[in-house]
Protein backbone atom coordinates (compact mmCIF):
# COMPACT_ATOMS: atom_id res chain seq x y z
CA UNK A 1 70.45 -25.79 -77.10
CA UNK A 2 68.99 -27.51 -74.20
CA UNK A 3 65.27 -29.06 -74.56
CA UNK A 4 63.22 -29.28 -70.96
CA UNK A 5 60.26 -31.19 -70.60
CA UNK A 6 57.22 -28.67 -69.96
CA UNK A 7 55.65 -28.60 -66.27
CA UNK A 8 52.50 -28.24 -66.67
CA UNK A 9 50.34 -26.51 -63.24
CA UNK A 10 47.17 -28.58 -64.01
CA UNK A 11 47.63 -32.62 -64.28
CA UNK A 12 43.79 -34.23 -65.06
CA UNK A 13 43.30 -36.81 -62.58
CA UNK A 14 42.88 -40.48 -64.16
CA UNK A 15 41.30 -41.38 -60.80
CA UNK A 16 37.70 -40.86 -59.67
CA UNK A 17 36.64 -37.57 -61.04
CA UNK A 18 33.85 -34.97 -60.93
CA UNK A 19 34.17 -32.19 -63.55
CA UNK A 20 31.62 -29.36 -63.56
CA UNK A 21 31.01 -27.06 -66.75
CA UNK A 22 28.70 -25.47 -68.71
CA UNK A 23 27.95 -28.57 -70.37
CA UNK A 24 26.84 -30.26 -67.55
CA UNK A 25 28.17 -32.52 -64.42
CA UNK A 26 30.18 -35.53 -65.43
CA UNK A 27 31.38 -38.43 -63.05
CA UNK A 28 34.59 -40.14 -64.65
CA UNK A 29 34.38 -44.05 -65.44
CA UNK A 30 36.93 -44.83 -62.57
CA UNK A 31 34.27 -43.22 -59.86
CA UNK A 32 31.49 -44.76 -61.87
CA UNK A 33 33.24 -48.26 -61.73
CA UNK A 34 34.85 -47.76 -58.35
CA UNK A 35 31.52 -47.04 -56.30
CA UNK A 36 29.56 -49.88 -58.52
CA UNK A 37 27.19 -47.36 -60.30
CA UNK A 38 26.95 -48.36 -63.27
CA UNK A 39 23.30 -50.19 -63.47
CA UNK A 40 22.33 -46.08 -61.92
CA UNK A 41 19.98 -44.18 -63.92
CA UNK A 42 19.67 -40.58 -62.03
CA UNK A 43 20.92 -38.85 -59.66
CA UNK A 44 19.44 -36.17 -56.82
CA UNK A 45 20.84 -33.11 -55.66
CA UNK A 46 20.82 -32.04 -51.72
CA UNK A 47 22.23 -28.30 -50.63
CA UNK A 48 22.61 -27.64 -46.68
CA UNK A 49 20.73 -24.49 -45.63
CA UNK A 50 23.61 -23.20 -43.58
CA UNK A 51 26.43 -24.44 -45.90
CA UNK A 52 26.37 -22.45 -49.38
CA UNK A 53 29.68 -24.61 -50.45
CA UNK A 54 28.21 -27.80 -49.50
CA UNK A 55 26.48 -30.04 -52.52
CA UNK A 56 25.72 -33.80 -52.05
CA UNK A 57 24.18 -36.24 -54.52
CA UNK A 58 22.77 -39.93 -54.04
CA UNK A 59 22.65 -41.65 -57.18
CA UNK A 60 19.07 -43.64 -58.21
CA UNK A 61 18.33 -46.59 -59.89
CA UNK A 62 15.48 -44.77 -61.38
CA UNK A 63 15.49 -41.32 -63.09
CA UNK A 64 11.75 -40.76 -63.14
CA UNK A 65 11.35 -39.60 -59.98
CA UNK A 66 10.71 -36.27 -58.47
CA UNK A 67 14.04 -33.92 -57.96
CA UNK A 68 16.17 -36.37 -60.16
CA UNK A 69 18.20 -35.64 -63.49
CA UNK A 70 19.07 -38.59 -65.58
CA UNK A 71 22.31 -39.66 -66.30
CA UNK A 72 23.60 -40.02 -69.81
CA UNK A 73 26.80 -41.69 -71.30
CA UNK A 74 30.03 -39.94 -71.94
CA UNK A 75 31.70 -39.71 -74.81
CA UNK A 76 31.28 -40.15 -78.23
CA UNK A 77 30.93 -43.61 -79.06
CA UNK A 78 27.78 -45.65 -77.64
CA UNK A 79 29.84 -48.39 -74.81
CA UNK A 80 32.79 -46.53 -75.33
CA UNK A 81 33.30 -45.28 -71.29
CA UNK A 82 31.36 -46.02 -68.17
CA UNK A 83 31.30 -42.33 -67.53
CA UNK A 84 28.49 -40.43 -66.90
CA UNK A 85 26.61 -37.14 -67.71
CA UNK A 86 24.11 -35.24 -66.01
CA UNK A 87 22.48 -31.78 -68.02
CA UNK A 88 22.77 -29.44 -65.15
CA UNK A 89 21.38 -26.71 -66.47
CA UNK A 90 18.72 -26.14 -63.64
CA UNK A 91 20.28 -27.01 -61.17
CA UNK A 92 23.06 -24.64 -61.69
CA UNK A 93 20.09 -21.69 -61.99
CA UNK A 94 18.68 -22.41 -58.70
């Protein structure tokens, strides 16, 4: 019998990450850290008319503003990861 170690196709990045699903838009605590966001409390949404691909973001120090979706913590545990968490729901439905 020979044992092999299993190659997996997909490898999650530990690095700066952006994961979109039907839960929402999450930035990973390495981007969050990396870029100095974490004192940010929302984040906007552009779209270029002529790009249907393209989707930028600027992240806000205040969430109550028009156009901007508030960021929550990640995770489980209250503290337990700089990551963030946007509901995306309507933005996705536009």
């Amino acid at each position: 019998m020979v044992i092999k170690e299993v190659v997996l196709e997909r490898i999650p990045s530990q690095d700066s990450v952006l994961y979109i699903n039907k839960s929402g838009i999450s930035f990973s605590a390495s981007f969050i850290k990396k870029e100095k966001l974490e004192a940010a409390e929302g984040v906007k949404f552009f779209v270029d008319d002529e790009d249907p691909y393209y989707l930028g973001f600027v992240f806000t120090s205040d969430s109550s503003g028009p156009n901007t979706l508030t960021l929550m913590p990640s995770g489980r545990s209250k503290g337990g990861s700089a990551g963030v968490t946007i509901k995306a729901s309507e933005l996705i439905n536009k």
